[in-house]
Protein backbone atom coordinates (compact mmCIF):
# COMPACT_ATOMS: atom_id res chain seq x y z
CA UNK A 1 97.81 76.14 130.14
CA UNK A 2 94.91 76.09 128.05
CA UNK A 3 95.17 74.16 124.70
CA UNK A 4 93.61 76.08 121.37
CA UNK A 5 91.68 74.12 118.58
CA UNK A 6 92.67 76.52 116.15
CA UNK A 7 96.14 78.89 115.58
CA UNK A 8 92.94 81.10 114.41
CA UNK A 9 92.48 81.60 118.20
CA UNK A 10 95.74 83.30 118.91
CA UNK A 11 94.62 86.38 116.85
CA UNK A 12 94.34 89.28 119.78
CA UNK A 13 94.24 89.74 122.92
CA UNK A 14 98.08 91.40 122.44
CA UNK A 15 100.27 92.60 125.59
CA UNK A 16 100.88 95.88 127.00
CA UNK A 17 104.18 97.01 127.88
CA UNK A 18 105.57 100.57 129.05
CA UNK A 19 108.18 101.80 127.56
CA UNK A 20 111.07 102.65 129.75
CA UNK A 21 114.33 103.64 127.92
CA UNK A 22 113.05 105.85 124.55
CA UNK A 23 111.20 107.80 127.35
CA UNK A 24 113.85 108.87 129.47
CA UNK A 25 112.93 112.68 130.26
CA UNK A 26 108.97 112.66 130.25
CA UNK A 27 107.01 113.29 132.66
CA UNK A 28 104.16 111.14 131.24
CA UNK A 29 104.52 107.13 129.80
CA UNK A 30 103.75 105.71 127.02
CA UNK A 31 102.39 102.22 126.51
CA UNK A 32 102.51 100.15 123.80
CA UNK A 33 100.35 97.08 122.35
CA UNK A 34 102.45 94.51 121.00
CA UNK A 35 100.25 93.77 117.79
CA UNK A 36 103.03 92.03 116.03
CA UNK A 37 103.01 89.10 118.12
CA UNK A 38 99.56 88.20 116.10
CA UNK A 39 100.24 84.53 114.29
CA UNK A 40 101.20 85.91 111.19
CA UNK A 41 103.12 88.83 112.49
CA UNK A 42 100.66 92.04 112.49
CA UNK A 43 97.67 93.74 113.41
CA UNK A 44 96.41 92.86 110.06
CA UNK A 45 95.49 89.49 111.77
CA UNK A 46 92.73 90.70 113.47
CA UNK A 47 90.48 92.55 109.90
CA UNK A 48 91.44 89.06 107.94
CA UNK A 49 90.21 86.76 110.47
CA UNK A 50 87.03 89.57 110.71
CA UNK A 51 86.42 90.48 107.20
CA UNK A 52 86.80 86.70 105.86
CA UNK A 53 84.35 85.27 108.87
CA UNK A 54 81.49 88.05 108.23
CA UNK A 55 81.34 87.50 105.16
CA UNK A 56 81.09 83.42 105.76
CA UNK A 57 78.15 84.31 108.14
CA UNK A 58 76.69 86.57 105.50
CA UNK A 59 76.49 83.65 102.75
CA UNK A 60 78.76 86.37 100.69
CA UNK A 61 81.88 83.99 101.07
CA UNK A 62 81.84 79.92 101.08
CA UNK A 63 84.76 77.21 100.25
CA UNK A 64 83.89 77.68 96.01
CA UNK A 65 85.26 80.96 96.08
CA UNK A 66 88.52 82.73 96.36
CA UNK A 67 89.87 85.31 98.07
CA UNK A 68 91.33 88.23 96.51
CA UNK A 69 93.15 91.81 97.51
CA UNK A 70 95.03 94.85 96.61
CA UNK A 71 97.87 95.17 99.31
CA UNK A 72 100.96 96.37 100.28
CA UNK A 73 101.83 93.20 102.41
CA UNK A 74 100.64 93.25 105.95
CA UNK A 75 96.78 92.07 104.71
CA UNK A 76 97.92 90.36 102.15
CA UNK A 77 99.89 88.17 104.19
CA UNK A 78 97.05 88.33 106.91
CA UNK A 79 94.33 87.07 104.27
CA UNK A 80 97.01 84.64 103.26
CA UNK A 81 97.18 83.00 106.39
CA UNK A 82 93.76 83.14 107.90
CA UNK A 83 92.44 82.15 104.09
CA UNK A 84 94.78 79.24 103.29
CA UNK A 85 94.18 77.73 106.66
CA UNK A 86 90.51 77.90 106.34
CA UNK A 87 90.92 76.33 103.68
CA UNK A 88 90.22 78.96 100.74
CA UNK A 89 92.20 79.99 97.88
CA UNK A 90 93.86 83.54 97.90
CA UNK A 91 95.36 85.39 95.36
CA UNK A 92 96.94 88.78 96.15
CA UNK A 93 98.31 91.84 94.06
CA UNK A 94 101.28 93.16 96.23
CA UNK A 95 101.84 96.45 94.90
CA UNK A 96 104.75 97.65 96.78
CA UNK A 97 108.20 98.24 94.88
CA UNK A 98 111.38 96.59 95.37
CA UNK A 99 113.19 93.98 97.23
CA UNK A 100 110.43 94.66 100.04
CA UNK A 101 107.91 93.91 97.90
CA UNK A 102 109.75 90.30 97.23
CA UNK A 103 109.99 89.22 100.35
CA UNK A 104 106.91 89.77 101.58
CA UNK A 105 105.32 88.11 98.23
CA UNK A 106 107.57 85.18 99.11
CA UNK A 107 106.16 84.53 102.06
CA UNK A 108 102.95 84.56 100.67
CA UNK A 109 103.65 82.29 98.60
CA UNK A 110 104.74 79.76 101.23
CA UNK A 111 102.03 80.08 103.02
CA UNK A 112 99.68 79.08 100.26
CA UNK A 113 98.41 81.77 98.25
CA UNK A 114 99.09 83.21 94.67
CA UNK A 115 101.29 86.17 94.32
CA UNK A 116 100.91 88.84 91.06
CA UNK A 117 103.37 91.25 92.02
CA UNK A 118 102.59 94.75 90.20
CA UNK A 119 105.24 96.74 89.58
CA UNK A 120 104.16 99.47 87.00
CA UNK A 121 105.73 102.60 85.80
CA UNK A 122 103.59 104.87 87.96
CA UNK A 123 105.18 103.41 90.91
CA UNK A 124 108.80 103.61 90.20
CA UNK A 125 109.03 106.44 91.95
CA UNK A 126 107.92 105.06 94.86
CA UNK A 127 110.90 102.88 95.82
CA UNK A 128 112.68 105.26 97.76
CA UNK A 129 110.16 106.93 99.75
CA UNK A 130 108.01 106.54 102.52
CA UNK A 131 104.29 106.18 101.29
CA UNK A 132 100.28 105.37 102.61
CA UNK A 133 99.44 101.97 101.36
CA UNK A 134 96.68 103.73 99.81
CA UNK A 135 98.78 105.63 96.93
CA UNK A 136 100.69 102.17 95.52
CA UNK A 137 97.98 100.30 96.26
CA UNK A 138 95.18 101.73 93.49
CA UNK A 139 96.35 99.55 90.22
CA UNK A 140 96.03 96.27 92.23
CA UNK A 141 92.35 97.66 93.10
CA UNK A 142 91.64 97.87 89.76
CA UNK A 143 92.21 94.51 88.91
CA UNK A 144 90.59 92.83 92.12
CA UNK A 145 87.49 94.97 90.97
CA UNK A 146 87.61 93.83 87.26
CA UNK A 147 87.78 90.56 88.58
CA UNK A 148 85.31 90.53 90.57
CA UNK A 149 82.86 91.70 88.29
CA UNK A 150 83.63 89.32 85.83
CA UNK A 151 83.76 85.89 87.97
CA UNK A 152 81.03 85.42 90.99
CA UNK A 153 83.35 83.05 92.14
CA UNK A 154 85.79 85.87 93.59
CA UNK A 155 85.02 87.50 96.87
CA UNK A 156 87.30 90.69 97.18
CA UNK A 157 88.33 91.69 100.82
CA UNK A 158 87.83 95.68 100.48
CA UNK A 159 90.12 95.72 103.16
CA UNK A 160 90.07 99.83 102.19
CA UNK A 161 85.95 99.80 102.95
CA UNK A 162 85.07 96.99 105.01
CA UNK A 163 82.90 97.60 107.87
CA UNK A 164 84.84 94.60 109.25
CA UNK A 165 88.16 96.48 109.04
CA UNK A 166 86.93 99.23 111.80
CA UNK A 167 84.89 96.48 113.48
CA UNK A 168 88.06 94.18 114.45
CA UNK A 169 89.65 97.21 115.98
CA UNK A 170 86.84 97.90 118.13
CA UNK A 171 87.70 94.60 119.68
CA UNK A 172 91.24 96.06 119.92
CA UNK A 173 90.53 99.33 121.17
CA UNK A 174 88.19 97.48 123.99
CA UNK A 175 91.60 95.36 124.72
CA UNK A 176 93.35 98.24 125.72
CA UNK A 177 90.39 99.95 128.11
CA UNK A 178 90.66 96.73 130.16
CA UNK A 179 94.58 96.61 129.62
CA UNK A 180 95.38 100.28 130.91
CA UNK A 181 95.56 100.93 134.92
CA UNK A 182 93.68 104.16 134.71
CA UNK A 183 93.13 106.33 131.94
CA UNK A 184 94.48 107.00 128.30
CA UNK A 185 95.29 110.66 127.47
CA UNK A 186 96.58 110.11 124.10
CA UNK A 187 96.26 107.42 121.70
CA UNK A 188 98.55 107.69 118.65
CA UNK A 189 98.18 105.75 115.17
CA UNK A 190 99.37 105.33 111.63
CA UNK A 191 96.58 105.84 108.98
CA UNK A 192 96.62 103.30 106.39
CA UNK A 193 92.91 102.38 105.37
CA UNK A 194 91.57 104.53 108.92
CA UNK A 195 90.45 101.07 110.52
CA UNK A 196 92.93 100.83 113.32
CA UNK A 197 92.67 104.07 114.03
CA UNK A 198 88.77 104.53 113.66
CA UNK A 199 87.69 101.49 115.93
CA UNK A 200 90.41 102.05 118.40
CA UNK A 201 89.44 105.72 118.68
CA UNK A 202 85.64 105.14 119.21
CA UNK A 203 86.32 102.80 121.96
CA UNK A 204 88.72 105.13 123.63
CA UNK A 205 86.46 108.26 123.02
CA UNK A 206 83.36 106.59 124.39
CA UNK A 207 85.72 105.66 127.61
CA UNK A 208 87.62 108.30 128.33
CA UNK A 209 86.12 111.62 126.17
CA UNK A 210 89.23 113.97 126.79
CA UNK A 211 91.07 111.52 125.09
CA UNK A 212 93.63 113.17 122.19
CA UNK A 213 93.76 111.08 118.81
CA UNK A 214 96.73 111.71 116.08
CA UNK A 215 96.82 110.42 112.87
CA UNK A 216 100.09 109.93 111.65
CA UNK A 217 100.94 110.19 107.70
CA UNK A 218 104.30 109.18 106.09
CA UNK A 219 105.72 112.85 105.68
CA UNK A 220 106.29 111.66 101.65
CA UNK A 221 102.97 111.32 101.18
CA UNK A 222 101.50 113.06 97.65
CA UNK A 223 98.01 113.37 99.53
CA UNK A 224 98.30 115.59 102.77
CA UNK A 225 95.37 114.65 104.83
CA UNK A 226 93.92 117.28 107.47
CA UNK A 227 90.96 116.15 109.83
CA UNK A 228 87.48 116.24 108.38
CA UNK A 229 89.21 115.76 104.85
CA UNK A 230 90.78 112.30 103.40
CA UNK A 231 90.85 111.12 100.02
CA UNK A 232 88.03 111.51 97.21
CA UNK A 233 86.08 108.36 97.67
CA UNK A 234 85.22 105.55 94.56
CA UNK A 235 84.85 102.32 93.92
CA UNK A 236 88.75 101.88 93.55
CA UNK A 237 89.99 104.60 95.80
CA UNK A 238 87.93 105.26 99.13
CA UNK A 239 84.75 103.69 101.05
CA UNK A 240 83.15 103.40 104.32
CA UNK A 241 86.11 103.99 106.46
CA UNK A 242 87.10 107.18 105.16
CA UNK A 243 83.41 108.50 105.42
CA UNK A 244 82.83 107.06 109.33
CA UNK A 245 86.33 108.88 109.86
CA UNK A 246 84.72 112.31 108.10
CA UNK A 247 81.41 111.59 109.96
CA UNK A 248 82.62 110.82 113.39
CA UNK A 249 85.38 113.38 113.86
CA UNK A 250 88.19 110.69 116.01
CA UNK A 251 90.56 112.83 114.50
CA UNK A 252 92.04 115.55 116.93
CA UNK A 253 95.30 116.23 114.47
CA UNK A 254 97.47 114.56 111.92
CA UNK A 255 100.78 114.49 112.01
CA UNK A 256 103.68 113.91 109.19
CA UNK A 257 106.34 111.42 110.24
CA UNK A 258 109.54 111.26 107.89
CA UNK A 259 111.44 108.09 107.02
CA UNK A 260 115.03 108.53 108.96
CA UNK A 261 112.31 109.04 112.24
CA UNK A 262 110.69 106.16 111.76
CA UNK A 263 114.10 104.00 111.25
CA UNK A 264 115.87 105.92 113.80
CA UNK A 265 113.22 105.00 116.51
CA UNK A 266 112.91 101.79 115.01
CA UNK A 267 116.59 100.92 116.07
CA UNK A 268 116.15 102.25 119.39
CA UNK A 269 113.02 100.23 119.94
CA UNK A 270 115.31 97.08 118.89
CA UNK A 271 118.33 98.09 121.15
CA UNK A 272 117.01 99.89 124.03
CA UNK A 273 113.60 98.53 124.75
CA UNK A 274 114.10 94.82 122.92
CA UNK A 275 111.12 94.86 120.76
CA UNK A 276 111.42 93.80 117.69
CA UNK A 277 109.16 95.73 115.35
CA UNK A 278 108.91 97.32 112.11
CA UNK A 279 109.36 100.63 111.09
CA UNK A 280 105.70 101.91 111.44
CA UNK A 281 106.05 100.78 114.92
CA UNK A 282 108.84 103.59 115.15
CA UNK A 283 106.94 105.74 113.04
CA UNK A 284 104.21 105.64 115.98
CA UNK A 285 106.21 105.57 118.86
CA UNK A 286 108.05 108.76 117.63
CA UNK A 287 105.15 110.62 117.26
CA UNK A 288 104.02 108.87 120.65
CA UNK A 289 107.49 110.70 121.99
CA UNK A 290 106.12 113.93 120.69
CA UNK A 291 103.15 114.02 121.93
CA UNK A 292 104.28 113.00 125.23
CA UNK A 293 105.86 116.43 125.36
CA UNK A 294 103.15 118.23 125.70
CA UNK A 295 101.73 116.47 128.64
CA UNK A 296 101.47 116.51 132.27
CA UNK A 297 102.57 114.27 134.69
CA UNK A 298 100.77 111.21 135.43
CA UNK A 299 99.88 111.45 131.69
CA UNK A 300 99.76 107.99 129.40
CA UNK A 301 100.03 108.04 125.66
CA UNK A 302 98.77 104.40 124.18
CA UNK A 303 100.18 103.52 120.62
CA UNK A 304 100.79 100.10 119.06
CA UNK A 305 103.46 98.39 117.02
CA UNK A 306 101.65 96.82 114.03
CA UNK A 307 104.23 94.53 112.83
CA UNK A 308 107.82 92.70 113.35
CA UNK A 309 111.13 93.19 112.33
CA UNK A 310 111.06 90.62 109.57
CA UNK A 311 108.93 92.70 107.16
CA UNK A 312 112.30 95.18 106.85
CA UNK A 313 115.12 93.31 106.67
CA UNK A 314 115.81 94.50 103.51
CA UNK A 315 114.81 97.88 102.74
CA UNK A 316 113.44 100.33 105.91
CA UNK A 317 110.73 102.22 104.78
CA UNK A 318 107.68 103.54 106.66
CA UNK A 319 104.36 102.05 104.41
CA UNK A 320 101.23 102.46 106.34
């Protein structure tokens, strides 16, 4: 067994598994990517350890600055790992409400970094719904961009318009060509910032161009996205991402997914299939269910589970 010089290594290069018992009744299988088993628990892994080392080679981060980010958990606690153990300071705004919120801030906090978490008016409303990262996720923007325009010193991720967000997914997306016996029909993904989804789709489209690609959206959501239109674009609210995903046209449809789906499949994914992911990963494989439906025999829907169990042990609520 090979010995790593770095936990850094362990970042991708996931397991497949087909599903066999939330299935029961399809004619076509779906396959799953375990991305939670990253180090630090999610996909996010992969667009910290990205972002963070392109911008080392790019002379735009070195060891006097710190990190900062906007984030609803998953990349904070990504850039919180990857930047603490190379050695940087991070400092994160976790924007999400409630006693989800909490936890993930606390283990932030243990693994290094400074937590500011922002719980403002405008979001109150949020705590019992399912919501894009993107909506709770705008005051903490604010501030990294504030800050970074008033200290050189700070190098802010842009997780929301990083180039290195779709690029790490690319890597993903190439994973799963060499991972599938045969061919990928479907590929099914939440949309947080579109970099999962955009790198994983242009890998799959440029290998197998009948492919289908669904978007899904928390069925909460206060911004209904259609393909070819996602949200107005700014420093603070849109970027890069969202413009490849208008440009390139991955997109076949997107789909709304409510909370008591996402939790429902959740638990079955716990009990009946013994994977232990969170509630996105439900929210994906229920649309992966759907979508299933309409196909053939023979056919095979790829989706992946972004992230474990221990984000919701608290509250269950679908965040992308």
């Amino acid at each position: 067994m090979e010995v790593h010089n770095s936990i850094l290594e362990l970042i991708g290069n996931t397991p497949m598994v087909k599903l066999n018992k939330v299935t029961q009744g399809l004619t076509s299988e779906i396959v799953v990517k375990l991305e939670y088993l990253n180090p630090s628990g999610s996909l996010k892994d992969r667009i910290a350890l990205e972002m963070i080392e392109q911008a080392e080679k790019t002379g735009d981060l070195t060891p006097a600055y710190t990190i900062v980010e906007s984030s609803t958990g998953n990349t904070g606690i990504a850039l919180s790992f990857v930047g603490t153990v190379k050695g940087y300071n991070v400092v994160i705004y976790e924007t999400i409400p409630g006693k989800l919120g909490e936890e993930k801030a606390k283990m932030m906090r243990n693994m290094g970094a400074e937590v500011h978490v922002i719980t403002p008016k405008d979001l109150e409303g949020l705590k019992e719904k399912s919501v894009p990262g993107a909506e709770v996720e705008l005051p903490g923007r604010q501030i990294c961009l504030d800050l970074e325009k008033s200290n050189k010193k700070i190098w802010w991720a842009r997780q929301f318009s990083n180039p290195g967000n779709v690029q790490a997914h690319k890597k993903t997306g190439k994973e799963i060509v060499e991972q599938v016996n045969g061919t990928v029909d479907c590929f099914v993904a939440s949309i947080g910032t579109g970099g999962t989804l955009m790198g994983i789709a242009e890998v799959l489209k440029e290998e197998y161009p009948h492919v289908r690609v669904v978007g899904i959206q928390p069925a909460s959501s206060s911004e209904v996205m259609i393909p070819g239109k996602f949200y107005p674009k700014n420093e603070i609210k849109g970027g890069i991402i969202s413009d490849m995903l208008e440009r390139h046209g991955f997109i076949d449809e997107i789909i709304a997914v409510t909370d008591e789906e996402a939790v429902k499949m959740t638990h079955r994914l716990w009990k009946e299939e013994g994977l232990y992911a969170g509630v996105s990963s439900g929210a994906n494989v229920h649309a992966a269910v759907r979508e299933a439906q309409k196909l053939s025999m023979g056919n095979t829907v790829v989706t992946i589970l972004p992230d474990n169990i221990n984000r919701y042990l608290t509250e269950e609520h679908y965040v992308t």
